[in-house]
C-alpha atoms as a PDB file:
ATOM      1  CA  UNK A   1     169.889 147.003 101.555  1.00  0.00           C
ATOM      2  CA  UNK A   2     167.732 144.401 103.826  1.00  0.00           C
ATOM      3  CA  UNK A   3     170.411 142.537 106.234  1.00  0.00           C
ATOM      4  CA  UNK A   4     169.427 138.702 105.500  1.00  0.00           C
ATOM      5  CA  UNK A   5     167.769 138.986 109.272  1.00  0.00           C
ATOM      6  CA  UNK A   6     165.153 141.646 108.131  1.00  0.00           C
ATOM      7  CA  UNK A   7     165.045 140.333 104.804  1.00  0.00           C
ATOM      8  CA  UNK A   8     163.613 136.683 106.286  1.00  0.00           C
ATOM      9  CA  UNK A   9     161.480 138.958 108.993  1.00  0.00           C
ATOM     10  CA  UNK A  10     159.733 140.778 105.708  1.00  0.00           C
ATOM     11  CA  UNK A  11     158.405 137.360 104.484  1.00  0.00           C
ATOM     12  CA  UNK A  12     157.258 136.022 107.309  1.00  0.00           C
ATOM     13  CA  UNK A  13     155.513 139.200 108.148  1.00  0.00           C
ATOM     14  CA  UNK A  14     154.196 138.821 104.328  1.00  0.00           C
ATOM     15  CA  UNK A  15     153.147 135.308 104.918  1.00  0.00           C
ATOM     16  CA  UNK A  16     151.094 135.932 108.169  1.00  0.00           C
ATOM     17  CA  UNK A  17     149.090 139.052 106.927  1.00  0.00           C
ATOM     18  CA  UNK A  18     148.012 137.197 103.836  1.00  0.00           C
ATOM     19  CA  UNK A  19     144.510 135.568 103.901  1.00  0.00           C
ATOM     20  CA  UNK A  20     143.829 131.968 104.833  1.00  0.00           C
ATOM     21  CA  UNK A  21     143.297 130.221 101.582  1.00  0.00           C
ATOM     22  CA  UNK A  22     139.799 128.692 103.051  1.00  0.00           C
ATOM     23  CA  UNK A  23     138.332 131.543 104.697  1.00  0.00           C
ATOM     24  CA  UNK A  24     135.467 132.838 103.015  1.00  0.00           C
ATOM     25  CA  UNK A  25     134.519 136.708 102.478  1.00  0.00           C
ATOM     26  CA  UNK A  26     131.114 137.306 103.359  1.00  0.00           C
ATOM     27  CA  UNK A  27     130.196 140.780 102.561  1.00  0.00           C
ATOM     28  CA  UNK A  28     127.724 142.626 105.030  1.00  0.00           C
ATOM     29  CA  UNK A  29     126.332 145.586 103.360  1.00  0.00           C
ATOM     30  CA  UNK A  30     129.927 147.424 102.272  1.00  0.00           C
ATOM     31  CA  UNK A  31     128.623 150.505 100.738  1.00  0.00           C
ATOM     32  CA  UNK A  32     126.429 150.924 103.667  1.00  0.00           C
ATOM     33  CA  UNK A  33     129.425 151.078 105.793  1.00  0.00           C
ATOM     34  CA  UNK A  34     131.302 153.646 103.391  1.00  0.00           C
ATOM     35  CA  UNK A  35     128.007 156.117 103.216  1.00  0.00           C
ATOM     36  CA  UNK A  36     128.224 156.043 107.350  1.00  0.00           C
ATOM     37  CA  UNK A  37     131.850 156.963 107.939  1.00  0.00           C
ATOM     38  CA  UNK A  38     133.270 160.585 109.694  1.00  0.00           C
ATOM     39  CA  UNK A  39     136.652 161.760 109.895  1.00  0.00           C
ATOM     40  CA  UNK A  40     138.060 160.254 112.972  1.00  0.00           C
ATOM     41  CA  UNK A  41     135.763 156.790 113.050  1.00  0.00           C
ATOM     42  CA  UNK A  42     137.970 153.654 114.111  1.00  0.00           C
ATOM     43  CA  UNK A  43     136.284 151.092 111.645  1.00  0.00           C
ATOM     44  CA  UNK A  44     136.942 147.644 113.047  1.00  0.00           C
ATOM     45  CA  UNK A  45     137.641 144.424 110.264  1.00  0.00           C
ATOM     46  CA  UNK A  46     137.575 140.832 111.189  1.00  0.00           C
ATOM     47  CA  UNK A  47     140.415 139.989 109.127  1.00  0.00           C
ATOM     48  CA  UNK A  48     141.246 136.920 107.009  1.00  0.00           C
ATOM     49  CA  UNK A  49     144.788 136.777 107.529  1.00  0.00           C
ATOM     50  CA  UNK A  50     146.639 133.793 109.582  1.00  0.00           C
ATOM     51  CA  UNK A  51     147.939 136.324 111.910  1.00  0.00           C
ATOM     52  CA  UNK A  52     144.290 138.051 112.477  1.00  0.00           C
ATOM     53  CA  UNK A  53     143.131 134.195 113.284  1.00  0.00           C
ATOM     54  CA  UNK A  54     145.613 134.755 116.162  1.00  0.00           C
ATOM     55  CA  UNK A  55     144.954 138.140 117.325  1.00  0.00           C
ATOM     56  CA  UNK A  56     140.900 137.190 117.697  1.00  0.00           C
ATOM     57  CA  UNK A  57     141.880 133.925 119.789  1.00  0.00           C
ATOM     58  CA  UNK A  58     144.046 135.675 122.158  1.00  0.00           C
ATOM     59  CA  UNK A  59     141.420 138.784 122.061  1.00  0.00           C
ATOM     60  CA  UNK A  60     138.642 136.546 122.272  1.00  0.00           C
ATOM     61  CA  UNK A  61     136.788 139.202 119.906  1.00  0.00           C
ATOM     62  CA  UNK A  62     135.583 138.782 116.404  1.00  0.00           C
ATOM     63  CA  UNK A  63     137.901 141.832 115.362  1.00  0.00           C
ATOM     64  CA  UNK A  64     141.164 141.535 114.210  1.00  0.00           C
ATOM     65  CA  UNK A  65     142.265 145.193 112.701  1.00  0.00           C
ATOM     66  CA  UNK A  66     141.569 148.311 113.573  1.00  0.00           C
ATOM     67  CA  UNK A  67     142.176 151.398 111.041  1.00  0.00           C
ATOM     68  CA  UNK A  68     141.351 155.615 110.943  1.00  0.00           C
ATOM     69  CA  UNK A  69     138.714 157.714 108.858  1.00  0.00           C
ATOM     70  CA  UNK A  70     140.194 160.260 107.887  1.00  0.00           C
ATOM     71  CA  UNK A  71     138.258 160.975 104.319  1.00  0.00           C
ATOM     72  CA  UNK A  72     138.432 162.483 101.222  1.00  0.00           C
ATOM     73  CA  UNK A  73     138.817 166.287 102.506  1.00  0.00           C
ATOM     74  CA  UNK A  74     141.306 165.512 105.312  1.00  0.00           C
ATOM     75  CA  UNK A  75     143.271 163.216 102.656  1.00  0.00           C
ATOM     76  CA  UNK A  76     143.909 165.792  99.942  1.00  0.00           C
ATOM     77  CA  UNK A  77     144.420 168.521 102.999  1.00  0.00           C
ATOM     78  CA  UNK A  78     147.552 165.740 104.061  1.00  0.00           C
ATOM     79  CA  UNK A  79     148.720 164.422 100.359  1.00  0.00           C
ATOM     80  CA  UNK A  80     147.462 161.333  99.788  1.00  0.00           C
ATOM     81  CA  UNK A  81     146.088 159.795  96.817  1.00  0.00           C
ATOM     82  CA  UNK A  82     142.581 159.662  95.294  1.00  0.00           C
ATOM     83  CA  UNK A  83     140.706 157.131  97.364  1.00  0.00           C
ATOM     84  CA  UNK A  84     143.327 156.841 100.039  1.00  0.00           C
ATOM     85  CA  UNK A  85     141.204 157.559 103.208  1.00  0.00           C
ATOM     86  CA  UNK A  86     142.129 154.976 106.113  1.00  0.00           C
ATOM     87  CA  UNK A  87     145.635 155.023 107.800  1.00  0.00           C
ATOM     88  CA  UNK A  88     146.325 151.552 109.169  1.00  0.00           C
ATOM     89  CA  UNK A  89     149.047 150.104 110.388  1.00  0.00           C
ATOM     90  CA  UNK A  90     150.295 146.902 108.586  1.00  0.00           C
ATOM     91  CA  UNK A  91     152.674 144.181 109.951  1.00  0.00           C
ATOM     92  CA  UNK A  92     154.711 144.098 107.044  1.00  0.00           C
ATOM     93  CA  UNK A  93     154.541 147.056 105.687  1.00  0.00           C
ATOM     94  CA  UNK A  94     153.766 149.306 108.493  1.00  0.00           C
ATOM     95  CA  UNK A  95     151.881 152.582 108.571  1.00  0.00           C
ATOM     96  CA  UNK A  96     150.253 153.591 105.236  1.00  0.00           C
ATOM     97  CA  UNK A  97     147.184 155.316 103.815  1.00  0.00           C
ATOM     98  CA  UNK A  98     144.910 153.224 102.100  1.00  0.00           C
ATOM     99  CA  UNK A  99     141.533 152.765 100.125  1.00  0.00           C
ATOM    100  CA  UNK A 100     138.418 151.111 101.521  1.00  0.00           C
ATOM    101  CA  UNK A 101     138.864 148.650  98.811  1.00  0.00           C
ATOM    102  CA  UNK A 102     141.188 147.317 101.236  1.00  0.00           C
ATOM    103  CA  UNK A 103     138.401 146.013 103.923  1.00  0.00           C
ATOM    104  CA  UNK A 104     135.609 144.971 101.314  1.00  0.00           C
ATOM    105  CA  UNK A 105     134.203 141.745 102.021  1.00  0.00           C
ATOM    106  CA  UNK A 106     134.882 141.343 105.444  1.00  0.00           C
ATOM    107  CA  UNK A 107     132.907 141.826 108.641  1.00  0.00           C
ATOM    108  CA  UNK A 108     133.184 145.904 109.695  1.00  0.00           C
ATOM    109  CA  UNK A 109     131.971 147.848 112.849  1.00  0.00           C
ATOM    110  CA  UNK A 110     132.138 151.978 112.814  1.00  0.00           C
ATOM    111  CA  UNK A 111     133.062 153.117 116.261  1.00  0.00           C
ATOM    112  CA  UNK A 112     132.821 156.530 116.575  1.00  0.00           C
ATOM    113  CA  UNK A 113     134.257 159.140 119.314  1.00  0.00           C
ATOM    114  CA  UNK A 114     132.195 161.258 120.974  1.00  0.00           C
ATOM    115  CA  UNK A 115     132.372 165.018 121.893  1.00  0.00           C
ATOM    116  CA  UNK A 116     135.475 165.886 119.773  1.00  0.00           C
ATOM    117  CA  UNK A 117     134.937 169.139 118.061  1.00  0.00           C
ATOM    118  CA  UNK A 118     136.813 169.343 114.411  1.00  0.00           C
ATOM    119  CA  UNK A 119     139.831 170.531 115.669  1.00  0.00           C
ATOM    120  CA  UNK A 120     140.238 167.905 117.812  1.00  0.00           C
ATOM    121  CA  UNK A 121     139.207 165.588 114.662  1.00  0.00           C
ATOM    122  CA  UNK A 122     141.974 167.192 112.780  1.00  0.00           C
ATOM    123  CA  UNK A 123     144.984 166.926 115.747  1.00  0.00           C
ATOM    124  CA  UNK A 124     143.591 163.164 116.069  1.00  0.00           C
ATOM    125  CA  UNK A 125     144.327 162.458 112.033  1.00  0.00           C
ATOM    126  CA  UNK A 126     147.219 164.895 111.621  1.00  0.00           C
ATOM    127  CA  UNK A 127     148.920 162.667 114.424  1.00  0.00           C
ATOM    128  CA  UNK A 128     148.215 159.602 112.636  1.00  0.00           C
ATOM    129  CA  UNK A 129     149.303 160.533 109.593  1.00  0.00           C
ATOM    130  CA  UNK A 130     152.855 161.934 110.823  1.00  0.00           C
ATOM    131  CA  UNK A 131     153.697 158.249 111.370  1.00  0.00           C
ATOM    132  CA  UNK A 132     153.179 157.101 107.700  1.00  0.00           C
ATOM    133  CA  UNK A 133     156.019 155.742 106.414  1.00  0.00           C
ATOM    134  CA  UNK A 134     157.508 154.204 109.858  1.00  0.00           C
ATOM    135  CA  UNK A 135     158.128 150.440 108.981  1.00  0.00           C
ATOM    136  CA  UNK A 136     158.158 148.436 111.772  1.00  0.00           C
ATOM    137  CA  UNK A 137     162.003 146.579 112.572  1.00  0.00           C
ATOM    138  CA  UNK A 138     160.910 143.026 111.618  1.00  0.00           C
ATOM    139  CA  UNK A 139     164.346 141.307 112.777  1.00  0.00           C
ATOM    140  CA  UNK A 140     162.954 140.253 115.628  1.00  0.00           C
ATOM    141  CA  UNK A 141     162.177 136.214 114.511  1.00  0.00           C
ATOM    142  CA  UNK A 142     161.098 135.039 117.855  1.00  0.00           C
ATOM    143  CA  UNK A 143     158.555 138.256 118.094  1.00  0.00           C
ATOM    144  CA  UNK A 144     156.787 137.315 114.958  1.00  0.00           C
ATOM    145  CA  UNK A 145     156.843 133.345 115.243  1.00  0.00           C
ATOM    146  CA  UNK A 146     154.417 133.502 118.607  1.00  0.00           C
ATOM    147  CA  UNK A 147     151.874 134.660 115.542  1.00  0.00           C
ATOM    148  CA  UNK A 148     152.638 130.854 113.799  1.00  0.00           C
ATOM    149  CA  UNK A 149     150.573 129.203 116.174  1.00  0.00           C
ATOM    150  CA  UNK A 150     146.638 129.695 115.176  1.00  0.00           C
ATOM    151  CA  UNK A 151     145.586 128.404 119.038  1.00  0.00           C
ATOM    152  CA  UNK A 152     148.824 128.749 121.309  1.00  0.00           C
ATOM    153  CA  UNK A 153     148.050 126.622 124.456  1.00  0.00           C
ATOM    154  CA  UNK A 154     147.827 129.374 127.028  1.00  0.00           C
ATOM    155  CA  UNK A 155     145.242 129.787 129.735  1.00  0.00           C
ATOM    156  CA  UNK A 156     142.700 132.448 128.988  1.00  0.00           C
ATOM    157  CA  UNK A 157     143.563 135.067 131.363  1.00  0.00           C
ATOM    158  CA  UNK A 158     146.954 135.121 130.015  1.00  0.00           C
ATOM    159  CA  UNK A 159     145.967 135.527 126.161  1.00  0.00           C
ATOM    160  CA  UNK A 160     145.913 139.272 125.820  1.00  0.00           C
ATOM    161  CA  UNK A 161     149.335 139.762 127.759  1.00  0.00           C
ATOM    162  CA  UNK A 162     151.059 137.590 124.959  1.00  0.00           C
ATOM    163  CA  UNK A 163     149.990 140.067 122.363  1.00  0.00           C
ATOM    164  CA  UNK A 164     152.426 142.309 124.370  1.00  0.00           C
ATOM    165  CA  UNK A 165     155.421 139.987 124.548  1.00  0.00           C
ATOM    166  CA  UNK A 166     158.817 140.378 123.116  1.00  0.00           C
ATOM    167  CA  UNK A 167     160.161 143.491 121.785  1.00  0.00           C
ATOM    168  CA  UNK A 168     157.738 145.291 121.381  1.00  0.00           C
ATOM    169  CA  UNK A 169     157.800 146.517 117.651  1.00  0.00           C
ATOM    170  CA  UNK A 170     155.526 143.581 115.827  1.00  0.00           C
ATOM    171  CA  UNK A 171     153.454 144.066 118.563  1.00  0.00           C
ATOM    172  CA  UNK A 172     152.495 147.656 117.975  1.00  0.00           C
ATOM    173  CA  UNK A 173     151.962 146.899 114.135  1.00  0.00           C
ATOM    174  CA  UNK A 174     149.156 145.155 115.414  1.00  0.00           C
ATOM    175  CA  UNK A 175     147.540 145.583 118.838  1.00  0.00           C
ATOM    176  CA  UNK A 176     145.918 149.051 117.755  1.00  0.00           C
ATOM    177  CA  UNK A 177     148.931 151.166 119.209  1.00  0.00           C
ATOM    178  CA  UNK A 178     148.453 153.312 116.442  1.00  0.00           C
ATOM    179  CA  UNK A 179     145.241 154.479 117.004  1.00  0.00           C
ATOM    180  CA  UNK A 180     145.610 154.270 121.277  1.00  0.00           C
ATOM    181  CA  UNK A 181     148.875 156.638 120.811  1.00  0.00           C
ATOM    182  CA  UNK A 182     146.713 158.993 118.468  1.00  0.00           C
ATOM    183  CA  UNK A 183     143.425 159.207 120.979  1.00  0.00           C
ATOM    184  CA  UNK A 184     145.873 159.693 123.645  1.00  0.00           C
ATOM    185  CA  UNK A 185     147.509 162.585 122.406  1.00  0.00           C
ATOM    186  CA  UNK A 186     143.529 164.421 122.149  1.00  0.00           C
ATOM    187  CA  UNK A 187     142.616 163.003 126.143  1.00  0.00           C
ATOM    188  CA  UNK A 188     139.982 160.966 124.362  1.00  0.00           C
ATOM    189  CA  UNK A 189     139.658 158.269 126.286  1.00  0.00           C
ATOM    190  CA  UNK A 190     139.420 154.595 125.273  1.00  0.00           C
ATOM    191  CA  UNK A 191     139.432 152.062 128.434  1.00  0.00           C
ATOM    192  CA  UNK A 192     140.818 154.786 131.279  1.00  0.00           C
ATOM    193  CA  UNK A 193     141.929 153.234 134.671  1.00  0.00           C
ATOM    194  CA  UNK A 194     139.556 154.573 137.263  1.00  0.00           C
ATOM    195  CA  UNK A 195     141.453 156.052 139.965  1.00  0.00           C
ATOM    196  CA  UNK A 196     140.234 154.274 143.453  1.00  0.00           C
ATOM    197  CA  UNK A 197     138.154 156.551 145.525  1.00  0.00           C
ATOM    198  CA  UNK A 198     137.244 158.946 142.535  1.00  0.00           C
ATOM    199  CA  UNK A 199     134.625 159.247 140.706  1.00  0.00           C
ATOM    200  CA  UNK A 200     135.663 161.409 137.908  1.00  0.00           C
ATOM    201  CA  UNK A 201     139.864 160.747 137.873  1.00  0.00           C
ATOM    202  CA  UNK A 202     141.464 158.116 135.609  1.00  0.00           C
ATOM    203  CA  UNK A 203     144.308 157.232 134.519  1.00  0.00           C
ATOM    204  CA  UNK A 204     145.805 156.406 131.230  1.00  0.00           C
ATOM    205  CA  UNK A 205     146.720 152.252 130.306  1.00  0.00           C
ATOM    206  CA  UNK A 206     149.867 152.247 128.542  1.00  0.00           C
ATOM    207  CA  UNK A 207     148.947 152.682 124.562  1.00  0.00           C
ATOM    208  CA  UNK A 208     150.956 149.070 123.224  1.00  0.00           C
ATOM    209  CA  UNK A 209     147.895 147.235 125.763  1.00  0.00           C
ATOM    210  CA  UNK A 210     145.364 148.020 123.855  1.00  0.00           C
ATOM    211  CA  UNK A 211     143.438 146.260 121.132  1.00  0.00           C
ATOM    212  CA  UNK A 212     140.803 146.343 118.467  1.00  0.00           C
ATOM    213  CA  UNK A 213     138.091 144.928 120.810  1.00  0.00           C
ATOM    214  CA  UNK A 214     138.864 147.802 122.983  1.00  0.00           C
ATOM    215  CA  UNK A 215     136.835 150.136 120.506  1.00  0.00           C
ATOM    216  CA  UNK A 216     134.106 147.924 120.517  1.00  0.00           C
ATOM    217  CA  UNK A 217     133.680 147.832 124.164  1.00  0.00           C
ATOM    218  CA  UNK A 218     134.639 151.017 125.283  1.00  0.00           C
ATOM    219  CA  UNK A 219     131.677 152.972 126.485  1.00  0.00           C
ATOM    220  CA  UNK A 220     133.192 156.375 125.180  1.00  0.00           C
ATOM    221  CA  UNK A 221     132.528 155.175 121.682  1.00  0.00           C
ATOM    222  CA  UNK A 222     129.271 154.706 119.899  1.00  0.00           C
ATOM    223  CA  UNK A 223     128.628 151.695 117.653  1.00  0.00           C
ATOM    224  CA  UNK A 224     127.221 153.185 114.259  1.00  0.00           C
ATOM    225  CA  UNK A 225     125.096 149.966 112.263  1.00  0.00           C
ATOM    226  CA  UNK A 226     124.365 151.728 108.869  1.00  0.00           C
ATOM    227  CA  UNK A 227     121.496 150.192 108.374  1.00  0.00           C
ATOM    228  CA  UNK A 228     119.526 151.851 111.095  1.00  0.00           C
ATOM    229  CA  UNK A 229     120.939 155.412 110.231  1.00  0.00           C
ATOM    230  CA  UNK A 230     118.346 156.862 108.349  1.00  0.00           C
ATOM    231  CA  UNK A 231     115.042 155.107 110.226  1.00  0.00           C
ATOM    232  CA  UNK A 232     114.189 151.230 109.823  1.00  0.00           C
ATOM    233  CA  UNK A 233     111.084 149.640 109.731  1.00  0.00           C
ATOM    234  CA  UNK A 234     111.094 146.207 110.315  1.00  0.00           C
ATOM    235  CA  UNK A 235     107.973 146.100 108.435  1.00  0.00           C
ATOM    236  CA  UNK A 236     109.594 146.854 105.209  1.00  0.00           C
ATOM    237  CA  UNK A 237     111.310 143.689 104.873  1.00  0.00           C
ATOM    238  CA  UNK A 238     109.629 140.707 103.175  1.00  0.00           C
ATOM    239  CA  UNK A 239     109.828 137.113 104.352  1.00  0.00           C
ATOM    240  CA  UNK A 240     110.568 134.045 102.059  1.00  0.00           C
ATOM    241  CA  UNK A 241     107.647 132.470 103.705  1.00  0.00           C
ATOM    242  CA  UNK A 242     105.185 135.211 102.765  1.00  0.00           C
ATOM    243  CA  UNK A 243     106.491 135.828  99.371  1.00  0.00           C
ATOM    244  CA  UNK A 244     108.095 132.950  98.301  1.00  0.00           C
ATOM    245  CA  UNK A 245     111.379 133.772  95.262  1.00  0.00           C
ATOM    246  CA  UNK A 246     110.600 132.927  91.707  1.00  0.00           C
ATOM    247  CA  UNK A 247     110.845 129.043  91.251  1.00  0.00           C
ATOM    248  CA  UNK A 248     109.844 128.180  94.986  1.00  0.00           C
ATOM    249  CA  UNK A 249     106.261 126.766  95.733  1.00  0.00           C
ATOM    250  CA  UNK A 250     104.742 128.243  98.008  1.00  0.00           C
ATOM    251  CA  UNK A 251     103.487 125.928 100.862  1.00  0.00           C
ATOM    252  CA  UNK A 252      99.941 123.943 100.338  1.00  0.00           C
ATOM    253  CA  UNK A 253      97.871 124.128 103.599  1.00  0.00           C
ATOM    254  CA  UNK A 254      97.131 120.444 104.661  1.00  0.00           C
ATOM    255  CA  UNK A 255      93.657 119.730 104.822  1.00  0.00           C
ATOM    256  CA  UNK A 256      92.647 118.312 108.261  1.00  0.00           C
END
C-alpha cells in the first residue's frame, strides 16, 4: 500500500512526464533510426514532456532522455518481451524495458561507444538490466516540484547543478545516472576529469552529474545520422524548384 506521501509523489511524477498538450511531434526519419541501432547505443530523445521542457533549459541541449540498445538478441537472452529493446529509466515509473514505439515522433540522435568488444557490450546491458524494476522513492515533494517551473530564474552557470539538488532519487530517474553508472562499471568513459599534469590519467565525475547532452558531446562517442550510413549523394535529391509537385506552376521566366 502507497503511504498518501508517495501516493501524491506518483501523480505528480505522472503529470510531469506526460507530454505538453501543444507540442508538436515532428518525425525525422524513425525507421531510419531503428535500421542504425547496435547493442549498447545511447539513443538520445528530445522529449515532449513538461519535465523534459525543464531538463533541456537547465541543460541548455535539445535532448531531454537518454535510453540503452540493447536489441532483440540481448532482450530474449535477459527475458523481456517481443519488441522490448531499450531500458530507460522513467520518473514515475522507474527502470523498465521498453519498445521503440516509445520514442517515435520525436527528435533522436544514436551515440555510439567506441572500442568495446561484445563482452564488454554484454557486461554494459546485463548491468542495466539488473536495475529493472527499481522504482524510484517519489516522497520527496520538494525534489520533484523544482521540475514545476518550465524556466526557473537561475543564472546559467548554475542550471546544471540544480538538476542535482535535493535528495537525490528524482534526480537519478532523470539526469542519465542510469546509463553513467552502467558505462562506469565497463571504464568506458563519458566526460573523464583530466588529471593536471597528465596526459593520459583521468578521473571519474560522480555518475548522478551527468546528463543526456553529455553523450552528445563527449568525444568518446560517435554520432551515427542514418541517413549517411550506407553512402549519400547529394545529387540524388530533387528540388521543388527544379521539379515543381503536382498542382504547382512552375515559374515563367520574365521577359526583359
Amino acid at each position: 500500500m502507497m503511504t498518501w506521501l508517495e501516493r501524491c509523489g506518483y501523480v505528480l511524477g505522472c503529470w510531469l512526464s506526460c507530454p505538453r498538450p501543444w507540442h508538436r511531434m515532428a518525425a525525422p526519419y524513425d525507421e531510419d533510426v531503428y535500421g542504425c541501432l547496435r547493442p549498447g547505443d545511447v539513443l538520445l530523445v528530445e522529449g515532449s514532456s513538461r519535465v523534459s521542457t525543464v531538463i533541456k533549459y537547465l541543460t541548455q541541449s535539445s535532448w531531454s532522455h537518454a535510453t540503452l540498445y540493447v536489441g532483440e538478441e540481448q532482450g530474449r537472452r535477459l527475458g523481456a518481451h517481443p519488441g522490448e529493446v531499450f531500458i530507460e529509466a522513467d520518473l514515475a515509473e522507474g527502470v523498465r524495458l521498453v519498445g521503440f514505439e516509445a520514442y517515435r515522433g520525436h527528435a533522436l540522435r544514436i551515440c555510439r561507444p567506441v572500442g568495446l568488444s561484445p563482452m564488454e557490450i554484454t557486461q554494459l546491458i546485463d548491468f542495466a538490466h539488473a536495475r529493472v524494476g527499481y522504482r524510484y522513492d517519489l516522497r520527496n515533494l520538494l525534489d520533484l516540484a523544482r521540475y514545476l517551473m518550465p524556466l526557473p530564474p537561475v543564472p546559467a552557470a548554475w542550471r546544471r547543478s540544480m538538476l542535482a539538488l535535493g535528495s537525490g532519487d528524482p534526480t537519478r530517474a532523470i539526469c542519465s545516472t542510469l546509463l553513467a553508472e552502467a558505462f562506469q562499471s565497463v571504464h568506458y568513459p563519458i566526460l573523464p576529469i583530466r588529471v593536471a599534469g597528465h596526459r593520459r590519467l583521468f578521473r571519474r565525475r560522480h555518475y548522478t552529474l551527468f546528463t543526456p547532452r553529455d553523450f552528445d558531446i563527449s568525444p568518446f562517442f560517435a554520432i551515427i545520422k542514418p541517413r549517411l550510413v550506407g553512402g549519400f549523394s547529394p545529387r540524388e535529391l530533387r528540388w521543388l524548384e527544379d521539379s515543381p509537385a503536382p498542382g504547382i506552376a512552375a515559374p515563367v521566366a520574365s521577359e526583359s
